[in-house]
PDB file of N, CA and C in Angstrom:
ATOM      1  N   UNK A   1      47.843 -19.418  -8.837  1.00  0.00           N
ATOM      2  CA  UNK A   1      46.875 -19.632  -9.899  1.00  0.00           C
ATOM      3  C   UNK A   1      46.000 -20.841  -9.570  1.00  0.00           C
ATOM      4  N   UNK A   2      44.489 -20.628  -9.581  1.00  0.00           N
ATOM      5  CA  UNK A   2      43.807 -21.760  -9.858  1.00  0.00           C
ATOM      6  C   UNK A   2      44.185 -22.454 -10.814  1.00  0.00           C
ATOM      7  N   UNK A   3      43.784 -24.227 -10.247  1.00  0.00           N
ATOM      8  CA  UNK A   3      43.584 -25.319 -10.910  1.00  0.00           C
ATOM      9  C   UNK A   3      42.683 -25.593 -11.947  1.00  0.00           C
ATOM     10  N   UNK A   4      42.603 -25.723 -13.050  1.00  0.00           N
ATOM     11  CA  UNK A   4      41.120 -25.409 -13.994  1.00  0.00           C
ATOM     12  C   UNK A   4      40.133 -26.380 -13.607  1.00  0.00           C
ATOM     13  N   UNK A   5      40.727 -27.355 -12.669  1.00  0.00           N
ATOM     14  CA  UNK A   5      39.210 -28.287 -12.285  1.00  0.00           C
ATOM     15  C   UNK A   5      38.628 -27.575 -11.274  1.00  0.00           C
ATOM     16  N   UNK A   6      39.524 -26.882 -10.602  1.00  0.00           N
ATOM     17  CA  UNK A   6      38.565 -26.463  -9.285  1.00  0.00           C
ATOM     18  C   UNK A   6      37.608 -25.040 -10.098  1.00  0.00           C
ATOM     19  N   UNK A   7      37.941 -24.415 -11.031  1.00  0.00           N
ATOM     20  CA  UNK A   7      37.476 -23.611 -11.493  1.00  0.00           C
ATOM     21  C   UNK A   7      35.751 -24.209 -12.417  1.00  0.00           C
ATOM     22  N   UNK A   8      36.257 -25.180 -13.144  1.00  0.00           N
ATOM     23  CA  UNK A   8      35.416 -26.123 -13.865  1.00  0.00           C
ATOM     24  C   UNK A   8      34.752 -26.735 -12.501  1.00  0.00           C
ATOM     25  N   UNK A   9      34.714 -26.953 -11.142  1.00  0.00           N
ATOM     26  CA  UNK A   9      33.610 -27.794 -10.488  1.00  0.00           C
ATOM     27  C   UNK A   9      33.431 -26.875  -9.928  1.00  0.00           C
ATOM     28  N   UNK A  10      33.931 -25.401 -10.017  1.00  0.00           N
ATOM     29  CA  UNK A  10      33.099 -24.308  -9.184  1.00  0.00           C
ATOM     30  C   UNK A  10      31.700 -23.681 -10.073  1.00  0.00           C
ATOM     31  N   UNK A  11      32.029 -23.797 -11.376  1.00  0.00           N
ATOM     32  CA  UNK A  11      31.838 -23.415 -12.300  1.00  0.00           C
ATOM     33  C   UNK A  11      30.227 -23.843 -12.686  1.00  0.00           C
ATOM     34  N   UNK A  12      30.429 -25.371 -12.690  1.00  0.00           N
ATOM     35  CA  UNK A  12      29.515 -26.477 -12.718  1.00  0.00           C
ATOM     36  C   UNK A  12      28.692 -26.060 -11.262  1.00  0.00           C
ATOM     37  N   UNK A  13      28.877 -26.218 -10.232  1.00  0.00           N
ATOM     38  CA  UNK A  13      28.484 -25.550  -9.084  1.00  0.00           C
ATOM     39  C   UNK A  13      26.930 -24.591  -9.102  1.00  0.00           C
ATOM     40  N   UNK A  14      27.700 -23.563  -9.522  1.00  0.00           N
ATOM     41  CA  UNK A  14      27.088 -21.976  -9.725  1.00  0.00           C
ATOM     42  C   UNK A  14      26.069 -22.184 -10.999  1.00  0.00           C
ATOM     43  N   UNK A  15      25.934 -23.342 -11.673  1.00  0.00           N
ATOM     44  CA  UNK A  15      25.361 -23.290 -12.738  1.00  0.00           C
ATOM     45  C   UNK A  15      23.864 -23.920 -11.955  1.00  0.00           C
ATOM     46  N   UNK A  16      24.467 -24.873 -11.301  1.00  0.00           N
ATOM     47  CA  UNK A  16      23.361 -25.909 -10.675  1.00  0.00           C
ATOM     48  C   UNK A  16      22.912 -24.698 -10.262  1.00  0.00           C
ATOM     49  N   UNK A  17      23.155 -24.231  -8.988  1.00  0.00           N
ATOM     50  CA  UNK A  17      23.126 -23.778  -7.690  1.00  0.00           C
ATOM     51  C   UNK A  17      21.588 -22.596  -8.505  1.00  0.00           C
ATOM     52  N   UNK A  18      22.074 -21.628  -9.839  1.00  0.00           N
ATOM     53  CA  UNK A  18      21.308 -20.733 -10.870  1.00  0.00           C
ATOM     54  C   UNK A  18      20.085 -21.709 -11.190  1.00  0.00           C
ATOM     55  N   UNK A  19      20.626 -22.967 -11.488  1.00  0.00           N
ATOM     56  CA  UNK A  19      19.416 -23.245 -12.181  1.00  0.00           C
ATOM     57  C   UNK A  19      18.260 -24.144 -10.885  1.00  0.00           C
ATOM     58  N   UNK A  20      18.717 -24.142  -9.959  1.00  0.00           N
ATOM     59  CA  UNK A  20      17.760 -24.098  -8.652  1.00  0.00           C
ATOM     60  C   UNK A  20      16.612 -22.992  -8.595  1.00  0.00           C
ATOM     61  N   UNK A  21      17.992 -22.185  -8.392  1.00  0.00           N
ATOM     62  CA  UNK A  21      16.768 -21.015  -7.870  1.00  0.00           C
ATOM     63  C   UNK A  21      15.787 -20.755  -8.957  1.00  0.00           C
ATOM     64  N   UNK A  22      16.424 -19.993 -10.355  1.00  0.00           N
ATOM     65  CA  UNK A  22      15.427 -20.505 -11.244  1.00  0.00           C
ATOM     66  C   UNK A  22      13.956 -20.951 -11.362  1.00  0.00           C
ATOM     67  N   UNK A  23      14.244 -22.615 -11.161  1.00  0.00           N
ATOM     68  CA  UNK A  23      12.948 -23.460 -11.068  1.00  0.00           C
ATOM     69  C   UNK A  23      12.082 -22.649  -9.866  1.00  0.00           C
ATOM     70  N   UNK A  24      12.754 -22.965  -8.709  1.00  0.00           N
ATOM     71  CA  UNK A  24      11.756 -22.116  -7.455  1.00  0.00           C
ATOM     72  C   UNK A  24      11.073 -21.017  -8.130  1.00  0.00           C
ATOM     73  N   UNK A  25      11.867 -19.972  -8.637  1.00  0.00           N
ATOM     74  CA  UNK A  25      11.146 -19.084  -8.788  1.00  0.00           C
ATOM     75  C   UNK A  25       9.728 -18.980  -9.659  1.00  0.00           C
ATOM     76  N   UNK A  26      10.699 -19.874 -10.649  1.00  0.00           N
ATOM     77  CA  UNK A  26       9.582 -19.904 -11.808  1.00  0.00           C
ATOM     78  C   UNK A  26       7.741 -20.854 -10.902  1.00  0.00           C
ATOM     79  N   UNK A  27       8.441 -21.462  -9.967  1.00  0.00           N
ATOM     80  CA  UNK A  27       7.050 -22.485  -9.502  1.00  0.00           C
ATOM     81  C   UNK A  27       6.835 -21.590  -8.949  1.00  0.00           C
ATOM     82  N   UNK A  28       7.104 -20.358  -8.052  1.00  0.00           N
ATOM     83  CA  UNK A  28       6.329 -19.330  -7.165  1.00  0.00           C
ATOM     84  C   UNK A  28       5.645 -18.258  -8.108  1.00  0.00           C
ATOM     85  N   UNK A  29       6.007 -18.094  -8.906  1.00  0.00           N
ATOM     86  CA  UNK A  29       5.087 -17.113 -10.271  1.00  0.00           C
ATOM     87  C   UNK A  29       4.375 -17.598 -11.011  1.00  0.00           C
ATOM     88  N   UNK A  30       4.294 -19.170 -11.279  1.00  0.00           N
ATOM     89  CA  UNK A  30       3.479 -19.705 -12.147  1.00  0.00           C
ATOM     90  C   UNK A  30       2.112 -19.654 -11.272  1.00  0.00           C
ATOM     91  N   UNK A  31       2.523 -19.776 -10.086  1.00  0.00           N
ATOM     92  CA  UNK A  31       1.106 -20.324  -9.297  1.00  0.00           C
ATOM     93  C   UNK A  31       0.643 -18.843  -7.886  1.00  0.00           C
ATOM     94  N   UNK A  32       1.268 -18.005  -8.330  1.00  0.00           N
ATOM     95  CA  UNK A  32       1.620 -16.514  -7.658  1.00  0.00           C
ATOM     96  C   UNK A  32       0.452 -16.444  -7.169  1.00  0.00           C
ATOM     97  N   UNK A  33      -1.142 -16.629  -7.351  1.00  0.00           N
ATOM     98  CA  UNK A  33      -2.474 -16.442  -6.721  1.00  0.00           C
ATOM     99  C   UNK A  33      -2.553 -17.019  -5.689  1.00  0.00           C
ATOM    100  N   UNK A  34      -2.282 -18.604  -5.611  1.00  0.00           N
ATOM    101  CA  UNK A  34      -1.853 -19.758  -4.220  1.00  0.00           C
ATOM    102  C   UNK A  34      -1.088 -18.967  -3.453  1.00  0.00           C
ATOM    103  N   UNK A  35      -0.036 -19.064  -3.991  1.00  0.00           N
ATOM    104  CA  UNK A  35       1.230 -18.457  -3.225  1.00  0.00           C
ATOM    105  C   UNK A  35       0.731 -17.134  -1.984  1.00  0.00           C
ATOM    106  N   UNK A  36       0.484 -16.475  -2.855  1.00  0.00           N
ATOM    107  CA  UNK A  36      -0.223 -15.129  -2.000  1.00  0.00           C
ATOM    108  C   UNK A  36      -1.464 -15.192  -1.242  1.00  0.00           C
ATOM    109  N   UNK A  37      -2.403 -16.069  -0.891  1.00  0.00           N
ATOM    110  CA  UNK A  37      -3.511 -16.397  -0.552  1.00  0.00           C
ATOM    111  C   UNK A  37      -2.922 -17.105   1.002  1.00  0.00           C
ATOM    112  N   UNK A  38      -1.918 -18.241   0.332  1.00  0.00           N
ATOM    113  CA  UNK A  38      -1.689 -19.303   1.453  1.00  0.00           C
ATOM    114  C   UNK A  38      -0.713 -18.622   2.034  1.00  0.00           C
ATOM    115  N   UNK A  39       0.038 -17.268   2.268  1.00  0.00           N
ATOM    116  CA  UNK A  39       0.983 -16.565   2.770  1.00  0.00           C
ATOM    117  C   UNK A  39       0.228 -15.487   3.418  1.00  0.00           C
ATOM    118  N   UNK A  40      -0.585 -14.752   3.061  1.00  0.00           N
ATOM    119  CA  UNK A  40      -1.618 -14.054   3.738  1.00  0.00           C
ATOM    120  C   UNK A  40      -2.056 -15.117   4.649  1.00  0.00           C
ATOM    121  N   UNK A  41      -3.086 -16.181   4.519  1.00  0.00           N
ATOM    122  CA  UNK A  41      -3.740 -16.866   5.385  1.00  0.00           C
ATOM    123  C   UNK A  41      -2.855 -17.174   6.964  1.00  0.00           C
ATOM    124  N   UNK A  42      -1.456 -17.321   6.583  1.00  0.00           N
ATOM    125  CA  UNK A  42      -0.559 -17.752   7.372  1.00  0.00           C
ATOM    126  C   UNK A  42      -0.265 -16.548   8.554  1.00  0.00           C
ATOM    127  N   UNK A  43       0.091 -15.136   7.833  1.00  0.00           N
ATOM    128  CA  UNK A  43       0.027 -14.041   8.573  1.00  0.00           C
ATOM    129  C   UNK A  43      -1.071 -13.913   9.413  1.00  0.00           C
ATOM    130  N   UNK A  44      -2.562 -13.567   8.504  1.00  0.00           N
ATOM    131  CA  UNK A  44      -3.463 -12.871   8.857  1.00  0.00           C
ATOM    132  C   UNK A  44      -3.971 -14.318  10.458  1.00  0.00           C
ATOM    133  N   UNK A  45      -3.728 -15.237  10.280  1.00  0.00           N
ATOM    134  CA  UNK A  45      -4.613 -16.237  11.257  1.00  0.00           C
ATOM    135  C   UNK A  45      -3.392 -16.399  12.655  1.00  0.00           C
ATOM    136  N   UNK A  46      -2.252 -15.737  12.182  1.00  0.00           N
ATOM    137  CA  UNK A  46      -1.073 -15.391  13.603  1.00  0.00           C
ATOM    138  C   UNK A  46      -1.440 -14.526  14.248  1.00  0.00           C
ATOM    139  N   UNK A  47      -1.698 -15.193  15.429  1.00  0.00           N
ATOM    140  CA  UNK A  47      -2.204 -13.967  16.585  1.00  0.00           C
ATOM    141  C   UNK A  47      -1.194 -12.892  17.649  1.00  0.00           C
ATOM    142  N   UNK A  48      -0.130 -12.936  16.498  1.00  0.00           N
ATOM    143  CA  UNK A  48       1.086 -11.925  17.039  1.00  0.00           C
ATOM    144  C   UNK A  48       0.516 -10.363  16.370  1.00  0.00           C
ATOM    145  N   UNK A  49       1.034  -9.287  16.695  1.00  0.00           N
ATOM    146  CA  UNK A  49       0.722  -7.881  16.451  1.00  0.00           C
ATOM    147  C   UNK A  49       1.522  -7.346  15.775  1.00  0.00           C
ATOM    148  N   UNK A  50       2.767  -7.825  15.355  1.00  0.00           N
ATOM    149  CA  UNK A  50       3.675  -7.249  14.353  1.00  0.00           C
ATOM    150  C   UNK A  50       4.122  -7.559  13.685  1.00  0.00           C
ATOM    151  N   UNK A  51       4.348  -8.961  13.907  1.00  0.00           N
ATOM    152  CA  UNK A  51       4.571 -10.099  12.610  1.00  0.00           C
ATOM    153  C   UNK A  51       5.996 -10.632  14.022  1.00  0.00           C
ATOM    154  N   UNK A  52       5.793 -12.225  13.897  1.00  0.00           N
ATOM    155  CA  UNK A  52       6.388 -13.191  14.659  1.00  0.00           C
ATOM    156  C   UNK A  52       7.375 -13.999  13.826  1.00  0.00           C
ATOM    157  N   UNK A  53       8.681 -14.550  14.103  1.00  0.00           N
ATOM    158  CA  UNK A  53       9.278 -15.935  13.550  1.00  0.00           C
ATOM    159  C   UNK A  53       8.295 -16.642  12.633  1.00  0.00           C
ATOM    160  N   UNK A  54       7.203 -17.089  13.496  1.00  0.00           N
ATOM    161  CA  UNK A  54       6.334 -17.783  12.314  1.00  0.00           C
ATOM    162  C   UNK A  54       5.644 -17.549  11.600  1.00  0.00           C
ATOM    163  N   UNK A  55       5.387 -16.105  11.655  1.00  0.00           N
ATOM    164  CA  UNK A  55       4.577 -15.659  10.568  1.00  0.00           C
ATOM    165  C   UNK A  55       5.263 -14.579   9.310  1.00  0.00           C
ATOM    166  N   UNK A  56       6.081 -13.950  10.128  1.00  0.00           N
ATOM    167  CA  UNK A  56       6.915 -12.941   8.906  1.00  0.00           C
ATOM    168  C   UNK A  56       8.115 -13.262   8.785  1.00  0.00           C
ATOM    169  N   UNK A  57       8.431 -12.841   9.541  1.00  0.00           N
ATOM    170  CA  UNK A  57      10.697 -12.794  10.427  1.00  0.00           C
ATOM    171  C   UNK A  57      11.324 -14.140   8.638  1.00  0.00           C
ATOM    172  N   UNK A  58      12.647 -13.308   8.905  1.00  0.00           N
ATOM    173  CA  UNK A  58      13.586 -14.015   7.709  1.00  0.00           C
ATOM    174  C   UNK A  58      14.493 -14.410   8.888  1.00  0.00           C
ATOM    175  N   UNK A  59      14.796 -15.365   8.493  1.00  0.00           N
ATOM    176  CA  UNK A  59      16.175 -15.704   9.810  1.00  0.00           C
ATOM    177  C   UNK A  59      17.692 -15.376   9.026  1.00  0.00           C
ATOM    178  N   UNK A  60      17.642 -15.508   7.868  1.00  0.00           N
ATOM    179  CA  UNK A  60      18.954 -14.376   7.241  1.00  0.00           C
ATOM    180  C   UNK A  60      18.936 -13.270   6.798  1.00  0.00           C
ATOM    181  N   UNK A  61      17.644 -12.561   7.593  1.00  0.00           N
ATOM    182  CA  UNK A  61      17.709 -11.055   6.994  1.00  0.00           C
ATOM    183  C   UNK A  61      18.698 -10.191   8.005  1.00  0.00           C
ATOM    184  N   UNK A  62      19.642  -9.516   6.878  1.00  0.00           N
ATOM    185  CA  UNK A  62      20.445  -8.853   7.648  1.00  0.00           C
ATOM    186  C   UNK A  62      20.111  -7.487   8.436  1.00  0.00           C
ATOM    187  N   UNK A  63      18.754  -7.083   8.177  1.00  0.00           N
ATOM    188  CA  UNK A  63      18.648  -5.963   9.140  1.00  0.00           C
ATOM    189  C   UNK A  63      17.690  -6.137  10.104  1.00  0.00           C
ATOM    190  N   UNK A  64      17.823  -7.754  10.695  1.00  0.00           N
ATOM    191  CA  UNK A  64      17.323  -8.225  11.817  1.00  0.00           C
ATOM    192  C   UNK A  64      15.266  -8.104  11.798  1.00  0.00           C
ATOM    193  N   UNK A  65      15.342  -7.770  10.613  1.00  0.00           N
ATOM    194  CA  UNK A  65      13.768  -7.823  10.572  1.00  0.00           C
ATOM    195  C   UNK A  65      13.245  -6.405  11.003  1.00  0.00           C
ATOM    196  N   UNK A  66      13.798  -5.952  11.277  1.00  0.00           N
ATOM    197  CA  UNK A  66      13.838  -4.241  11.481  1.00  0.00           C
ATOM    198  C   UNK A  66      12.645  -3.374  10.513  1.00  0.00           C
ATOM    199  N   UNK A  67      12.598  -3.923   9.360  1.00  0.00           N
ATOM    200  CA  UNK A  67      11.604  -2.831   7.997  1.00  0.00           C
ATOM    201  C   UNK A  67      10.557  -3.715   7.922  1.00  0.00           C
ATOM    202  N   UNK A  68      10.615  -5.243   8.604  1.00  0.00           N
ATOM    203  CA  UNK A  68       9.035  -6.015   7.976  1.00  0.00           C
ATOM    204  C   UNK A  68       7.970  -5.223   9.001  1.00  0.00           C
ATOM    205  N   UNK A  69       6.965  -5.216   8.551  1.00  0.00           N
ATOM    206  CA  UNK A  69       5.269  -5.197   9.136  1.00  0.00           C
ATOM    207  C   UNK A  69       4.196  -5.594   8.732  1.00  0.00           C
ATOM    208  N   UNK A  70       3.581  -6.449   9.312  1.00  0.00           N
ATOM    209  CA  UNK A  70       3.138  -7.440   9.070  1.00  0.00           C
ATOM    210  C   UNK A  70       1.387  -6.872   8.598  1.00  0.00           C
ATOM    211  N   UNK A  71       1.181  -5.740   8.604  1.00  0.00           N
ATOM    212  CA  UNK A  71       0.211  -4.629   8.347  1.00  0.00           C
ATOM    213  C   UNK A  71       0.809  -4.727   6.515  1.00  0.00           C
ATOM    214  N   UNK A  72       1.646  -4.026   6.468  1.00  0.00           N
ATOM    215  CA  UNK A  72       1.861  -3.542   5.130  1.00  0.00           C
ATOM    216  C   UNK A  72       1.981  -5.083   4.504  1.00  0.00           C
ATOM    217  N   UNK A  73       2.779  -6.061   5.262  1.00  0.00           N
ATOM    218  CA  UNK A  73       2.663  -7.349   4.118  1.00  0.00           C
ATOM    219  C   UNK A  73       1.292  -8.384   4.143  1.00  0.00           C
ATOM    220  N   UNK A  74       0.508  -8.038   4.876  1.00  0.00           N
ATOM    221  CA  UNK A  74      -1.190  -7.723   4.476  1.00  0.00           C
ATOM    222  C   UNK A  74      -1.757  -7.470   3.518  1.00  0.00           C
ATOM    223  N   UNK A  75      -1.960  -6.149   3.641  1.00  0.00           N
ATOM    224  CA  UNK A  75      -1.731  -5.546   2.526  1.00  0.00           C
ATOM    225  C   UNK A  75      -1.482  -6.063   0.656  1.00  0.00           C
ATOM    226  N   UNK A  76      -0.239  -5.774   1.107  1.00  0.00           N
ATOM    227  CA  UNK A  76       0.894  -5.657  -0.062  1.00  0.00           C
ATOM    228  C   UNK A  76       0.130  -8.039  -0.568  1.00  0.00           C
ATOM    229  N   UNK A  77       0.111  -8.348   0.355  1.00  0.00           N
ATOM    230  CA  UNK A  77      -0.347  -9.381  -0.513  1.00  0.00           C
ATOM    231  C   UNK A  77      -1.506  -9.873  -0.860  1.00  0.00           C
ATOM    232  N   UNK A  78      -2.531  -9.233  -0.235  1.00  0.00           N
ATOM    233  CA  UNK A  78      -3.880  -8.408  -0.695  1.00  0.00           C
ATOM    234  C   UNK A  78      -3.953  -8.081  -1.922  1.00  0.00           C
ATOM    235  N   UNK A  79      -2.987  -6.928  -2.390  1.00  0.00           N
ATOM    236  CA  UNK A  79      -2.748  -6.741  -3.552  1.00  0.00           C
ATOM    237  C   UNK A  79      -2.551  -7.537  -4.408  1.00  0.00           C
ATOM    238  N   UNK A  80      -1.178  -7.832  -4.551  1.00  0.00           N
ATOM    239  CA  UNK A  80      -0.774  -9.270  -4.910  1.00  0.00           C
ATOM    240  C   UNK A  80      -1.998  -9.967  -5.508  1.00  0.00           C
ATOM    241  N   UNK A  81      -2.699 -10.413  -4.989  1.00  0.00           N
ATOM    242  CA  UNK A  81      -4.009 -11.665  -5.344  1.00  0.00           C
ATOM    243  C   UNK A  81      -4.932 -10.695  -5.742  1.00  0.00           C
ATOM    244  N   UNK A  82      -4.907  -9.492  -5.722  1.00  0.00           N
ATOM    245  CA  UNK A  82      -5.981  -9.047  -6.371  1.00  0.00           C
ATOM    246  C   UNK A  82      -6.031  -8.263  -7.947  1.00  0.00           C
ATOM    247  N   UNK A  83      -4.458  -8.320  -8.072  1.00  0.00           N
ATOM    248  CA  UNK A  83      -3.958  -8.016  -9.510  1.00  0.00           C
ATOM    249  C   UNK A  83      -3.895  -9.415 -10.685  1.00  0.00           C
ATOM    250  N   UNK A  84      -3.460 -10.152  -9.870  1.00  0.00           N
ATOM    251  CA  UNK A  84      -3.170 -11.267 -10.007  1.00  0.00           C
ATOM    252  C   UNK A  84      -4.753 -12.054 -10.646  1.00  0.00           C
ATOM    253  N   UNK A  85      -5.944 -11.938  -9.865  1.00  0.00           N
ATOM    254  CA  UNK A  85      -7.594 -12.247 -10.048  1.00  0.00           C
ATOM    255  C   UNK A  85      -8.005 -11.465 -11.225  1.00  0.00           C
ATOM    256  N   UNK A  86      -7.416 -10.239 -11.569  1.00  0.00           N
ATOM    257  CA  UNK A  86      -7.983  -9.159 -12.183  1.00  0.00           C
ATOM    258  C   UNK A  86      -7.414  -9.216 -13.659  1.00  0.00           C
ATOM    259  N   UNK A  87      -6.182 -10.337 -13.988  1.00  0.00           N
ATOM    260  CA  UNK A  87      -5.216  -9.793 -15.262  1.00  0.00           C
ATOM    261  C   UNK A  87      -5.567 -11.270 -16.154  1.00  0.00           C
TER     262      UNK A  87
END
């Protein structure tokens, strides 16, 4: 049987750890037009052809980056800023 402190500082933990991500998120949607502009700019001005480490690639994506393309996340954040301009 767990100890109730280790449960209580895991506990406390997972709360922080929630209310991290949280904030991030909430600062990447508040300002979602930036966000998508300065993430496009970053792609579109990489002079790789499929999307590179520095321009697309997740380094903990588990299917090795296998489904990104750097065409569709073009695109797709094209969109993004243009729904975003429009609402």
């Amino acid at each position: 049987m767990q100890k109730p402190e280790f449960s209580l500082t895991l506990s406390r933990f997972m709360v922080q750890k929630f209310s991290q991500i949280m904030i991030q998120r909430t600062a990447i949607f508040s300002d979602l037009t930036n966000f998508a502009a300065k993430a496009y700019a970053l792609a579109a001005e990489c002079d790789c052809e499929a999307g590179c480490p520095r321009c697309l690639h997740s380094t903990g994506c588990p299917q090795h980056n296998e489904a990104l393309h750097k065409d569709l996340g073009l695109f797709l954040l094209d969109a993004i800023s243009q729904a975003v301009q429009n609402t």
